[in-house]
Protein backbone atom coordinates (compact mmCIF):
# COMPACT_ATOMS: atom_id res chain seq x y z
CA UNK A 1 66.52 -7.79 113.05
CA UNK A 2 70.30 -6.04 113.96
CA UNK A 3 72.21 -4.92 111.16
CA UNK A 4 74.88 -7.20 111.96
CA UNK A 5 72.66 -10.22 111.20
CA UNK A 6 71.50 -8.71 107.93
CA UNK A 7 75.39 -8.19 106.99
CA UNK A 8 75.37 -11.75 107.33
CA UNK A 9 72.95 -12.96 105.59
CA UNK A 10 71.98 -12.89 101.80
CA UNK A 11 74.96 -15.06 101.11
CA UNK A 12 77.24 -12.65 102.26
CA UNK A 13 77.10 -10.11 99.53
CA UNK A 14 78.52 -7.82 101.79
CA UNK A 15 82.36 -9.09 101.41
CA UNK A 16 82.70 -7.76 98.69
CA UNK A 17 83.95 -4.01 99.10
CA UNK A 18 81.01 -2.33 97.15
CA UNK A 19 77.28 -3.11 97.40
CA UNK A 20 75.73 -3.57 94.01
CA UNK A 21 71.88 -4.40 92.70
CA UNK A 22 72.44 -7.42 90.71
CA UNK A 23 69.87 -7.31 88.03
CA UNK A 24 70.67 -7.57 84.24
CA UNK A 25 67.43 -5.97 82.95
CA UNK A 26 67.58 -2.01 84.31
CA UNK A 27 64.00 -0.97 83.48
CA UNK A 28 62.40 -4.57 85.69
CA UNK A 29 60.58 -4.09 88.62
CA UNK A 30 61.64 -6.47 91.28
CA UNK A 31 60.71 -6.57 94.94
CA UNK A 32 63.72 -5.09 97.16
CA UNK A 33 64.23 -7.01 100.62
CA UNK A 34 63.84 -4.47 103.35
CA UNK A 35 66.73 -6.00 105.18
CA UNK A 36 68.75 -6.13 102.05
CA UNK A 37 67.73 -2.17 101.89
CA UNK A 38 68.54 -0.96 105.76
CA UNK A 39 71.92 -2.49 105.17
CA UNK A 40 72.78 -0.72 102.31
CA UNK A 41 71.45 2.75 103.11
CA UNK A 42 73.41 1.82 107.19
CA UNK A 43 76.53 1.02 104.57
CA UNK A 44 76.26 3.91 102.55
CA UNK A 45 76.01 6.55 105.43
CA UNK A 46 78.68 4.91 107.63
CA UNK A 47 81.00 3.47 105.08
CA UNK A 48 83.87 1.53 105.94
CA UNK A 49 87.01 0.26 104.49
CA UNK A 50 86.00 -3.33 104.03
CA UNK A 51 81.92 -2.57 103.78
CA UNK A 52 80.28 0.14 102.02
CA UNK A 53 77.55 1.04 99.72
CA UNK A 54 77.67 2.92 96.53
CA UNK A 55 75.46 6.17 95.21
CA UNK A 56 74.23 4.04 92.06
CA UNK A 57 73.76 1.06 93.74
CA UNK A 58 71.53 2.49 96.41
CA UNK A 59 70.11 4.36 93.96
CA UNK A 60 68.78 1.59 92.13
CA UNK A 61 67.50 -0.22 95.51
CA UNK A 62 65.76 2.83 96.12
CA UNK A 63 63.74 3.33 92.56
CA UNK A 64 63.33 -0.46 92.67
CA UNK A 65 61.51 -0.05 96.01
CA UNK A 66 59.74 3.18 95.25
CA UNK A 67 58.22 1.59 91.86
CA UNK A 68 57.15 -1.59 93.69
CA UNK A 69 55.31 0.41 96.91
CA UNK A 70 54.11 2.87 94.56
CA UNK A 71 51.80 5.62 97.16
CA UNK A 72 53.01 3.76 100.21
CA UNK A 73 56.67 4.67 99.44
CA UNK A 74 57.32 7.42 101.49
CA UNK A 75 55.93 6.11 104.57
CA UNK A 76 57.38 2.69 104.39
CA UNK A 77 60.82 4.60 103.50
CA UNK A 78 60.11 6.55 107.01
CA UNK A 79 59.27 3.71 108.68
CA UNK A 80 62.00 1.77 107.35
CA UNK A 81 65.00 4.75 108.24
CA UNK A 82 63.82 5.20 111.73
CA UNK A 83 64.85 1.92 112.57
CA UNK A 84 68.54 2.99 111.70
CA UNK A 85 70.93 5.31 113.93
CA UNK A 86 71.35 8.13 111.02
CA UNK A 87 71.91 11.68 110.97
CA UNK A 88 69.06 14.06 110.35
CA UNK A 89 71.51 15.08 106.97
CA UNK A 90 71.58 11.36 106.26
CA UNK A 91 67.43 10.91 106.36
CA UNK A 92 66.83 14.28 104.89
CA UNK A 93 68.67 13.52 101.64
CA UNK A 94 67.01 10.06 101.42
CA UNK A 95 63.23 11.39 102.21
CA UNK A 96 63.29 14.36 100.31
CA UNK A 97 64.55 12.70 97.11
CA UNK A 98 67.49 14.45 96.78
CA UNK A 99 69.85 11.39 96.82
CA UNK A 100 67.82 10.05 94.00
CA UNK A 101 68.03 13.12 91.69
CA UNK A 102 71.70 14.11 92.48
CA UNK A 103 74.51 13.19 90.15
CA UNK A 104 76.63 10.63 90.67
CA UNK A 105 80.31 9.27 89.89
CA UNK A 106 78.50 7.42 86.10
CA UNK A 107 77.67 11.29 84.87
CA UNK A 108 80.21 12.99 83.47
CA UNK A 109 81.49 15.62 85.23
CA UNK A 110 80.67 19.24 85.41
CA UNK A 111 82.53 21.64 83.32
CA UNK A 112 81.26 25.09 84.75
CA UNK A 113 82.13 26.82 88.11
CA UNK A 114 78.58 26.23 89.90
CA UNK A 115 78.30 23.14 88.83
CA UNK A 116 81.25 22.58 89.21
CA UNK A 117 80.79 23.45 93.64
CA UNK A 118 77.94 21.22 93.76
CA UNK A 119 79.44 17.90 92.07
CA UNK A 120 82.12 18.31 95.06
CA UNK A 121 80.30 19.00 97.68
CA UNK A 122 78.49 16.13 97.16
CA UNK A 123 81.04 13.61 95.77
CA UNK A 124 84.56 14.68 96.86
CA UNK A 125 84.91 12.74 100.15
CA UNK A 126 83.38 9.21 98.54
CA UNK A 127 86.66 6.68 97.65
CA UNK A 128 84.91 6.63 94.12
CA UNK A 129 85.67 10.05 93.17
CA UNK A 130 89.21 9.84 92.92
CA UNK A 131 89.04 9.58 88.84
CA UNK A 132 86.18 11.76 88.18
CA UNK A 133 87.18 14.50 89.97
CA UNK A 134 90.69 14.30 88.63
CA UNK A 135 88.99 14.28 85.12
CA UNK A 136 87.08 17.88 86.28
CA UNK A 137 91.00 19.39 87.54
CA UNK A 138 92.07 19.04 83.95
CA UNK A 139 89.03 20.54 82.18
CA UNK A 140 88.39 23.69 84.28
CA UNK A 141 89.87 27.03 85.50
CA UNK A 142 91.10 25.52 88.66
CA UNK A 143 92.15 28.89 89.76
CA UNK A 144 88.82 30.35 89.31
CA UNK A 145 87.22 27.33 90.91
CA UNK A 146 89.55 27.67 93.92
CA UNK A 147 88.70 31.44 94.56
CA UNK A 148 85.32 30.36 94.51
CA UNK A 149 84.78 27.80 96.85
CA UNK A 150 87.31 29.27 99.16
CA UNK A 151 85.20 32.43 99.46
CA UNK A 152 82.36 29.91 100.61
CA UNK A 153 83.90 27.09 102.22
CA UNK A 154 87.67 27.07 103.69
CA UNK A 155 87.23 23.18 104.57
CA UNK A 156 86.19 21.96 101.37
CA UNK A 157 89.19 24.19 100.03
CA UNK A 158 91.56 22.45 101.75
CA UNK A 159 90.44 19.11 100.23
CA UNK A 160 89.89 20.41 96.97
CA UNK A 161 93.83 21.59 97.39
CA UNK A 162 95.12 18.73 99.02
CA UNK A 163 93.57 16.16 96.18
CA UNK A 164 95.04 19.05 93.88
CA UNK A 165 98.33 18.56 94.94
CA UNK A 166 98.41 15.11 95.42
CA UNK A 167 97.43 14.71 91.20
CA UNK A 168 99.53 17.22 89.53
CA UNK A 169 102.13 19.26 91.94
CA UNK A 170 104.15 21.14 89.47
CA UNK A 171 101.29 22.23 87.37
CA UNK A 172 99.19 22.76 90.88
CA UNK A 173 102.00 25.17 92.73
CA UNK A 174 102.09 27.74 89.58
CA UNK A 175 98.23 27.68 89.36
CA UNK A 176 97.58 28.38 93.24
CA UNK A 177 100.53 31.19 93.48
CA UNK A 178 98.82 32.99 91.17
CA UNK A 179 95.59 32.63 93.31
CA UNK A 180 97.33 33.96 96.32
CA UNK A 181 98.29 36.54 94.12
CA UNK A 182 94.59 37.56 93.02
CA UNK A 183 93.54 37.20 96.92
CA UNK A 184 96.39 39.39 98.98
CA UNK A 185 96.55 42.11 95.91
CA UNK A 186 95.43 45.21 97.49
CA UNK A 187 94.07 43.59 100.55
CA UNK A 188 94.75 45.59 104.03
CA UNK A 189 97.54 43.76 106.38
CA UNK A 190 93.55 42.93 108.67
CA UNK A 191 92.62 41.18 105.42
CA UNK A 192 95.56 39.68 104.77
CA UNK A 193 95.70 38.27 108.22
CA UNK A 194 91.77 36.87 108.28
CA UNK A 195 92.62 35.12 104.72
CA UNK A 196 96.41 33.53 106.60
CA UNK A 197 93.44 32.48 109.55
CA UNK A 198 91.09 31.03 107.57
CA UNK A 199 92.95 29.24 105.50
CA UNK A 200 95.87 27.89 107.65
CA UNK A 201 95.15 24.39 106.88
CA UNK A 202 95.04 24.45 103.22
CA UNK A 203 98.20 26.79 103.13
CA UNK A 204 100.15 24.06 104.83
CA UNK A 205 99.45 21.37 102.38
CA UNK A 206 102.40 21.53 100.44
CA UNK A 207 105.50 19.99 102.72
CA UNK A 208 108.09 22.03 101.27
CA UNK A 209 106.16 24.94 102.67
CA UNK A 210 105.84 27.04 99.34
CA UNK A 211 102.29 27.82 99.75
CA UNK A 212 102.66 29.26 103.09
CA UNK A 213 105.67 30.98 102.37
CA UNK A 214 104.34 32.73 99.55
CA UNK A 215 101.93 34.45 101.60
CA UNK A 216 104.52 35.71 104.26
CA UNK A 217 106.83 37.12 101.18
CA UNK A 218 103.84 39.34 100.39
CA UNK A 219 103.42 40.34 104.36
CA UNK A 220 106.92 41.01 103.97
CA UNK A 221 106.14 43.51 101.34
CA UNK A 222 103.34 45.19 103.16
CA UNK A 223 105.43 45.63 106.12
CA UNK A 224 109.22 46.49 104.81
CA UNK A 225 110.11 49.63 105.11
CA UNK A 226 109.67 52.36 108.40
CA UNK A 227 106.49 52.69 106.59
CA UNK A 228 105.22 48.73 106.73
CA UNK A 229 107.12 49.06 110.45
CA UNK A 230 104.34 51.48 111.38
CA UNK A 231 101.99 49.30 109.40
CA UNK A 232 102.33 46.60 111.68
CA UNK A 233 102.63 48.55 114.55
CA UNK A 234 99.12 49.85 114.30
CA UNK A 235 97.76 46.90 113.43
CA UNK A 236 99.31 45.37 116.58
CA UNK A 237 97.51 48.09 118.32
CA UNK A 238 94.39 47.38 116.80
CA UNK A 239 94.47 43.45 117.92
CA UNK A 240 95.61 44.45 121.16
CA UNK A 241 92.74 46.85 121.76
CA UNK A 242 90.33 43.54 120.58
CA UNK A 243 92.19 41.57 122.42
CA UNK A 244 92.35 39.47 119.65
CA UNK A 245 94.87 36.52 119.64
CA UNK A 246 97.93 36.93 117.17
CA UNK A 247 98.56 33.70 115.44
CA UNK A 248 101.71 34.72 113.70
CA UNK A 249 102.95 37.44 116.02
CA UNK A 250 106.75 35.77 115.91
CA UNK A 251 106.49 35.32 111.87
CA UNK A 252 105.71 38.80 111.52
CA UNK A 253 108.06 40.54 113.55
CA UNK A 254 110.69 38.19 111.90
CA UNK A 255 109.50 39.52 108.62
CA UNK A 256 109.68 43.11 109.85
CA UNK A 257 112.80 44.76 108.28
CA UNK A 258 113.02 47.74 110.10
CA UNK A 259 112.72 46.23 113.55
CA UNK A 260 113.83 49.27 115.28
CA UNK A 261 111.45 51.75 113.75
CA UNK A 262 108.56 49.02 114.76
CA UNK A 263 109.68 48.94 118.41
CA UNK A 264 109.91 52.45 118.43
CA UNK A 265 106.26 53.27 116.53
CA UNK A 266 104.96 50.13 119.39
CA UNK A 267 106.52 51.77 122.50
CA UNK A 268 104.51 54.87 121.30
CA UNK A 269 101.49 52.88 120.78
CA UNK A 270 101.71 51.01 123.58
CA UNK A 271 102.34 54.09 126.07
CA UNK A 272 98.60 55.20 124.39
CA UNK A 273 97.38 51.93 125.56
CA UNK A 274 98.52 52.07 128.96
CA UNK A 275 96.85 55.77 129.62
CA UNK A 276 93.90 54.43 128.67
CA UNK A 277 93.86 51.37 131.16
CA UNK A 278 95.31 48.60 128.79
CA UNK A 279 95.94 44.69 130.66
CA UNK A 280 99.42 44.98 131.62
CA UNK A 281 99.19 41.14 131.34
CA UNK A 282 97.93 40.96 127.74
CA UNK A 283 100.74 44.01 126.85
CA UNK A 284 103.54 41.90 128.56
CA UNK A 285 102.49 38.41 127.08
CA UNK A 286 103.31 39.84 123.46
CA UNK A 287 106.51 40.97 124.59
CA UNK A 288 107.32 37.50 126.20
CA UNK A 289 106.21 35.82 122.82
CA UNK A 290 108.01 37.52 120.19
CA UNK A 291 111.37 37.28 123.95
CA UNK A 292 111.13 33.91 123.78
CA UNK A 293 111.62 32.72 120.45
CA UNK A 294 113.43 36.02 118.94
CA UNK A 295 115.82 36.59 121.82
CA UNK A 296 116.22 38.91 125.22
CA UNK A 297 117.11 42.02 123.46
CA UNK A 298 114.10 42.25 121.38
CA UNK A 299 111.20 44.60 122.31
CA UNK A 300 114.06 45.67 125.44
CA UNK A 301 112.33 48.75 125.44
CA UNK A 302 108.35 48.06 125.78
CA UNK A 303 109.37 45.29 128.16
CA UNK A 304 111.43 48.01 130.06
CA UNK A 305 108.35 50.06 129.88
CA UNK A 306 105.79 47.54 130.96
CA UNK A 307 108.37 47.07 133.77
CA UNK A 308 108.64 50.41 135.14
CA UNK A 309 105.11 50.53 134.77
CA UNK A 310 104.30 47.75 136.82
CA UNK A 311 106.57 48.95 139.23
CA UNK A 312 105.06 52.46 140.21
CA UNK A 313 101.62 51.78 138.99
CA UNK A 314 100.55 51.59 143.24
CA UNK A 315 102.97 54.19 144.04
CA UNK A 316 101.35 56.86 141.76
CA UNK A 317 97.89 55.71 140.67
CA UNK A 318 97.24 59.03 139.54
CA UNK A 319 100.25 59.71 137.36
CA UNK A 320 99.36 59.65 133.34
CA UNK A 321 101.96 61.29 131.77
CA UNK A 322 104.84 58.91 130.62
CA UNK A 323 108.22 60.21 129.45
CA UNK A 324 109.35 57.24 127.39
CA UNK A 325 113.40 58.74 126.49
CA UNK A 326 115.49 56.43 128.44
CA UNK A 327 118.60 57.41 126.61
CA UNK A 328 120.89 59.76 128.63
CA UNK A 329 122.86 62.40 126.97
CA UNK A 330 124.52 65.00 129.16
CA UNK A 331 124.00 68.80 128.99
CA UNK A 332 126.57 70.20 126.66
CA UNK A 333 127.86 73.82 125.40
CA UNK A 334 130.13 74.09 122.57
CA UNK A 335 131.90 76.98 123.43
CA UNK A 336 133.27 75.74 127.10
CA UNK A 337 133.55 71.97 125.89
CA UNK A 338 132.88 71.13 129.39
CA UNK A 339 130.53 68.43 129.91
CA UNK A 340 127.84 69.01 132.35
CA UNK A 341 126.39 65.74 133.74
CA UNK A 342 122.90 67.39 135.46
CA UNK A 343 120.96 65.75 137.95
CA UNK A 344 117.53 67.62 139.23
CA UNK A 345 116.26 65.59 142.08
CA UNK A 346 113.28 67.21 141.79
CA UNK A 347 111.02 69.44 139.54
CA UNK A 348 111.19 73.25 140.06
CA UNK A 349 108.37 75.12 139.93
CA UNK A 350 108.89 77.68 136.99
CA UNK A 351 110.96 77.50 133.73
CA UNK A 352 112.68 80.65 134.95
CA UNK A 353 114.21 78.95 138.40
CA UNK A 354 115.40 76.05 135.85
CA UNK A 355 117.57 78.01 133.84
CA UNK A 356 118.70 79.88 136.95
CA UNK A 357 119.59 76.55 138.46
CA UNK A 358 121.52 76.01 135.36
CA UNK A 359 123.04 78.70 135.45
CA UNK A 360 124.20 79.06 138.94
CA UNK A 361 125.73 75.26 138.77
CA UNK A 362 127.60 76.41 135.77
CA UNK A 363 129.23 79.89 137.10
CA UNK A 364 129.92 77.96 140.38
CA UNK A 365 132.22 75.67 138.84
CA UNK A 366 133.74 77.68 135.90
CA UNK A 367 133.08 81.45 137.24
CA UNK A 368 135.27 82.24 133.91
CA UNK A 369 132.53 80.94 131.40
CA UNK A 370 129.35 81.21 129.82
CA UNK A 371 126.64 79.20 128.99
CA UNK A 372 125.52 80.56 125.46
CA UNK A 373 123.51 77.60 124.19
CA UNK A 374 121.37 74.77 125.58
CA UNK A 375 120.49 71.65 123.55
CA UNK A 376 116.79 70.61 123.57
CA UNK A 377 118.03 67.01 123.57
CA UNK A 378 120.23 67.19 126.32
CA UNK A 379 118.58 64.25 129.15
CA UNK A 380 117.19 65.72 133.09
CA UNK A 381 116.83 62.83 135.46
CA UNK A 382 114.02 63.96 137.72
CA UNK A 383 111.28 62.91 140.20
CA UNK A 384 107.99 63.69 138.73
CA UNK A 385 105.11 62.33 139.98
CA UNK A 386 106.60 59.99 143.04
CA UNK A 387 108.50 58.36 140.07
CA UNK A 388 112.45 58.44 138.90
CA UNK A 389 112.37 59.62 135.06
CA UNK A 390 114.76 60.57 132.48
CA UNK A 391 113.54 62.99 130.02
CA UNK A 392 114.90 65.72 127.40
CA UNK A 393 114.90 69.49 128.55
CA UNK A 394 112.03 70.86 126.45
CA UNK A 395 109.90 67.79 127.91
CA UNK A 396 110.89 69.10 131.25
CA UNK A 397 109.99 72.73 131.01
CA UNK A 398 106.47 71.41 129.96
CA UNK A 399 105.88 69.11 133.26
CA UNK A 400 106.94 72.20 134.70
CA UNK A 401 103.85 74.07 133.59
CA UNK A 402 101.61 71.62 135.05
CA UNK A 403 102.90 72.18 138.24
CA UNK A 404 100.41 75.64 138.31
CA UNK A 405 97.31 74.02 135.63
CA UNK A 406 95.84 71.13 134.84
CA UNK A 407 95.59 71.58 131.25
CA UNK A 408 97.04 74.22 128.95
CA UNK A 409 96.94 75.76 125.44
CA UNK A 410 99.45 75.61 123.19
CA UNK A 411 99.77 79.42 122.96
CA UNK A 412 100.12 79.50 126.65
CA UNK A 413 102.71 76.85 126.28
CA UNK A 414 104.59 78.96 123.85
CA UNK A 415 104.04 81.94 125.47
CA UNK A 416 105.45 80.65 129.15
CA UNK A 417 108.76 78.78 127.22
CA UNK A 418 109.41 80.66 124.60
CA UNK A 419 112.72 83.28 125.72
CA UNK A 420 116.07 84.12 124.01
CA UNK A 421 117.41 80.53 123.94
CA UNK A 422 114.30 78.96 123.18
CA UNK A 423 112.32 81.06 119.98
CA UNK A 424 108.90 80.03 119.31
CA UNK A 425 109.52 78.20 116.34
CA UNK A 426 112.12 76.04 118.01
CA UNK A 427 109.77 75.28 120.18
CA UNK A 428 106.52 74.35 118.24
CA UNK A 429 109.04 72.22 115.87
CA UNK A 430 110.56 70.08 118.79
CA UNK A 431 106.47 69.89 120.07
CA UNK A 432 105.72 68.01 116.86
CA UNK A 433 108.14 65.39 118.18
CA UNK A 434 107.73 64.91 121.78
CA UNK A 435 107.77 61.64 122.96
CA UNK A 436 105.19 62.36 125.89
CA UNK A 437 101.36 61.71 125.99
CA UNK A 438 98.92 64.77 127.85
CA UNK A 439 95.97 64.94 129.03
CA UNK A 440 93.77 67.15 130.60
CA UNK A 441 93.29 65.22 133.74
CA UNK A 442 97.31 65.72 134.30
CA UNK A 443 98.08 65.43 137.86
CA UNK A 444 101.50 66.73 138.71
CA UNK A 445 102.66 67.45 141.71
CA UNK A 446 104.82 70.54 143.10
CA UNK A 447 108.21 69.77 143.78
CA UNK A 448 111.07 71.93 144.03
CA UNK A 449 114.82 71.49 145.30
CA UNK A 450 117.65 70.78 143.15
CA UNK A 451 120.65 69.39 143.41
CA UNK A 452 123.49 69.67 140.92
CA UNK A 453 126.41 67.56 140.31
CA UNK A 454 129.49 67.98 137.72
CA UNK A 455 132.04 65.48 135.99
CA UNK A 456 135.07 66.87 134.53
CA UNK A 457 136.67 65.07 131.47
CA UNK A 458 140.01 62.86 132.68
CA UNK A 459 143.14 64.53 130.72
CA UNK A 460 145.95 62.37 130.43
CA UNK A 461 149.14 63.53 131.36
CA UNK A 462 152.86 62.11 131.21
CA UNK A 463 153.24 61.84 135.12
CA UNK A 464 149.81 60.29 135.29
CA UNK A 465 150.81 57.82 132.47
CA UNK A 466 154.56 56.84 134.01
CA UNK A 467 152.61 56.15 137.74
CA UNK A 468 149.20 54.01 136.09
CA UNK A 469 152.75 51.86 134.30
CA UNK A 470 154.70 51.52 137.85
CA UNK A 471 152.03 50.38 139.29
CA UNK A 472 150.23 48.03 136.62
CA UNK A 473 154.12 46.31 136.57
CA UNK A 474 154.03 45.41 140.23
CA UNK A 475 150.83 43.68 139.94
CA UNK A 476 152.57 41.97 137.02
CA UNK A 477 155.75 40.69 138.79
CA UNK A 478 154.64 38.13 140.50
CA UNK A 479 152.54 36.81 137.76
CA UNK A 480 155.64 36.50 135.58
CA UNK A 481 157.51 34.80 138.64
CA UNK A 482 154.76 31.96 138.78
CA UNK A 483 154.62 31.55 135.21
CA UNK A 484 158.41 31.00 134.80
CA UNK A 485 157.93 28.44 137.03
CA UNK A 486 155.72 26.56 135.97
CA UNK A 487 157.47 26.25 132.44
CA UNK A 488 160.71 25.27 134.01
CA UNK A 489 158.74 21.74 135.69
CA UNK A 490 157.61 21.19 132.41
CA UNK A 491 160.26 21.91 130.16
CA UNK A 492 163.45 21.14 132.54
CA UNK A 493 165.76 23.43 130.67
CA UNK A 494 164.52 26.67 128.69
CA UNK A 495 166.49 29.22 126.96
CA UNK A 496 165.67 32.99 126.82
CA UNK A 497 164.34 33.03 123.12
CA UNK A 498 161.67 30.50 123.79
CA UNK A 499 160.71 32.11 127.28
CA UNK A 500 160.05 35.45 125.68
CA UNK A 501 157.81 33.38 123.34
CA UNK A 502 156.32 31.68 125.88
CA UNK A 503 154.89 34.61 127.71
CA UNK A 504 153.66 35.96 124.58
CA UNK A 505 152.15 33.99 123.65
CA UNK A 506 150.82 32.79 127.05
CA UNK A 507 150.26 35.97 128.78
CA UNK A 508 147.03 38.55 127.97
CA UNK A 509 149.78 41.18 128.29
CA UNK A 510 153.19 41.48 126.72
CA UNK A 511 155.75 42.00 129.73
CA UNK A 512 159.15 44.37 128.94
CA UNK A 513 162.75 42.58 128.23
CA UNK A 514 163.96 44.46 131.41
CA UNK A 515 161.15 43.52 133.56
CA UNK A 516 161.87 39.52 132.53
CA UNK A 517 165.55 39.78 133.21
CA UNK A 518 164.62 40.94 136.49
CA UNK A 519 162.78 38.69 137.38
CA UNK A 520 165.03 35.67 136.27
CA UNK A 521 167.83 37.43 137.86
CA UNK A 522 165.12 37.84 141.14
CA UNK A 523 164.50 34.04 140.98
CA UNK A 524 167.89 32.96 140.88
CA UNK A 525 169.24 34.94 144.01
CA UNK A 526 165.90 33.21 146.02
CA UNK A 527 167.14 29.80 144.62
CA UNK A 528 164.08 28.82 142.22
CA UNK A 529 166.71 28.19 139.20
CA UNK A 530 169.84 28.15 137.99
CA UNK A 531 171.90 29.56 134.68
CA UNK A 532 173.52 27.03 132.65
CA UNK A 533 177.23 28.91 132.08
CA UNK A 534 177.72 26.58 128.51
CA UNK A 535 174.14 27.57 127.16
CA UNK A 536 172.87 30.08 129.22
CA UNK A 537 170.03 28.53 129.73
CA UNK A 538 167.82 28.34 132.67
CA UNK A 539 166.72 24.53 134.41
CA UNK A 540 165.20 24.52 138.07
């Protein structure tokens, strides 16, 4: 017979929102209908909101029908359930027993942890729970209970939280803080992270977003600092390397204070990831993420990076040494003040023909002076590798060993560099520094030709200073002209007080009595206007 015809029948006892054994002596043995059974256990595994069947009240069908079939129970219980479309969870519980043993909603509730676990596992998601398991919220450590079962189970968590909530908010939000408290403390920013993962859902209960945000104030903390900025930084690098997806990649580089020491510790990072093969698609989607909803100029310089990147990566497939300063500061000596602005096409082959190069630009232009010091931050654009770059000049004079080795020592670095302007210990400090990744597959090639070119600083003079005014007032004049104009049609008659005002006030430039009288005096002889003699005013 369907289930639908059972529902039906028994004079409709299924109206009624629960299904209840109606018997007033609890110890009698009566013979249970096995219709009246199927619906109730089909009821009580598919509940709905008009029909459903208790825990007690199929409880009691089922001891009813166990003490009146005796040793044919179990089979005419398996018999009976594969007739109905139920889960192998929903059969299990009913053939093993286990629905008759377990507690239900007429016990009182647990008041230990483990317990505690069980009771909801089994009862929280049934519509009679709602006062029991409020009644178990007020009589145990709900903290304790919450580090528990979200160590075991995130999803029942989240229930156990959002019921939580829903009872007793004020009480609930000081209670859980101090859970998030005893889960982040000491945790690693990985940690951290897996916990935000895991428990997304439950963290996002509260509307007002407290929960949530009480987690990112202690990311904050982790990464505040140019310490934290290097923090997250490597732990970017990390997920990158995994290729694991960043959930809150814009919500942590928000909370980043030091946002230029992270870009700066991620360009390095990044420039490691690229030498050894990194997806210039994964490195350039994180960049577009945090572009997109922080703005252009953030991460400017890994996208510029990934973009030069992606430009030469066919031209030079061999090239792996990036030079990642993109700053350019000109070559400078404080005892000429002349500024030097120095432009090697290409890379010479020894340190020696550098400074000679130097040199020889310098004496051509000032024959009268001497270079006595050169900066090791002073910027050399250069073509290394088939590729344009921009580096400082101690990075420089090491490419320039690789023109003659593939790989070299330190020593022999110092050894080969190292002369009166540049001491070893200058030298082994501004190595500890370097912005540039080597390796011993280095492929450089041997380039040589340079060409030099020099700015000198613009002086200003008097003469220069009286011809840039003559000729910025001609441009003016006609300006003025139009503008006069235009405020006689409006105005009819205007006197010199409010003109001057006018072009003020108009004007982005404030133009001299004398030039204005001229030009009134210009305008008149052409016929534009005329001078009232009575006012001296001015009408077209």
């Amino acid at each position: 017979m369907k289930i639908e015809k059972i529902v039906q029948e028994k004079e409709k006892v299924f109206e009624c929102k629960e299904f209840k054994m109606q018997t007033s002596q609890p110890n009698q043995t009566i013979e249970v209908s096995e219709e009246r059974l199927i619906a109730a256990i089909y009821y009580w595994a598919n509940p709905s909101s008009k029909t459903q069947t208790s825990i007690i009240s199929l409880q009691n069908l089922l001891r009813n029908y166990k003490a009146f079939h005796g040793p044919l129970y179990n089979s005419k219980l398996s018999s009976l359930l594969s007739s109905l479309p139920l889960t192998n969870t929903a059969s299990s519980k009913i053939l093993s027993g286990e629905l008759l043993s377990s507690k239900n909603f007429d016990l009182f509730p647990p008041n230990n942890i483990t317990e505690a676990i069980n009771y909801l596992y089994k009862n929280l998601d049934h519509p009679e729970s709602l006062n029991k398991t409020q009644e178990l919220l007020k009589n145990i450590n709900l903290g304790q209970l919450l580090s528990e079962i979200s160590n075991k189970d995130s999803e029942l968590a989240f229930k156990l939280v959002t019921l939580a909530y829903s009872l007793s908010r004020n009480d609930f939000l000081d209670v859980f803080i101090r859970f998030l408290d005893e889960k982040i403390k000491g945790k690693s920013i990985e940690e951290i992270f897996e916990f935000l993962e895991t428990n997304d859902e439950m963290l996002r209960v509260a509307p007002d977003g407290k929960m949530l945000h009480s987690v990112y104030m202690k990311l904050a903390g982790i990464i505040s600092g140019n310490k934290g900025a290097k923090v997250l930084a490597e732990y970017m690098h990390r997920s990158i390397i995994k290729e694991k997806n960043m959930k809150y990649l814009v919500e942590l580089y928000m909370l980043c204070e030091q946002k230029d020491a992270f870009e700066k510790f991620y360009s390095e990072l990044c420039i490691e990831r690229l030498l050894k093969g990194s997806k210039i698609a994964i490195e350039q989607g994180v960049c577009s993420k945090i572009q997109a909803s922080v703005g252009p100029d953030s991460m400017y310089s890994t996208a510029l990076l990934l973009k030069n990147t992606m430009e030469h990566n066919f031209l030079c497939p061999k090239m792996n040494v990036i030079v990642t300063n993109a700053k350019i500061v000109s070559l400078f000596s404080p005892f000429s003040q002349i500024i030097i602005d120095y432009i090697p096409k290409e890379l010479p082959q020894s340190f020696s023909l550098l400074l000679e190069n130097y040199s020889a630009g310098f004496k051509e232009r000032f024959p009268n002076k001497k270079i006595k010091i050169l900066y090791l931050n002073s910027m050399i654009e250069m073509i290394y590798g088939g590729c344009d770059i921009i580096c400082n000049f101690l990075q420089a004079l090491i490419l320039i060993k690789f023109n003659d080795k593939s790989s070299i020592t330190e020593d022999e670095l110092l050894q080969c560099i190292s002369t009166e302007i540049l001491t070893p210990s200058q030298v082994k400090t501004e190595l500890a520094s370097l912005s540039i990744i080597l390796k011993k597959t280095d492929n450089v090639y041997t380039l040589s030709s340079i060409q030099s070119k020099f700015l000198d600083l613009i002086t200003k003079s008097q003469a220069s200073t009286e011809d840039t005014f003559e000729s910025m007032e001609d441009i003016r004049k006609p300006i003025i002209d139009c503008f006069i104009v235009k405020l006689l049609k409006q105005k009819k008659q205007i006197d010199e007080a409010f003109l001057f005002e006018e072009l003020h006030k108009s004007l982005k430039f404030s133009p001299e009595k004398t030039t204005v009288m001229e030009r009134l005096n210009n305008l008149i002889s052409r016929g534009f206007l005329w001078q009232v003699e009575q006012t001296y005013g001015y009408i077209p």
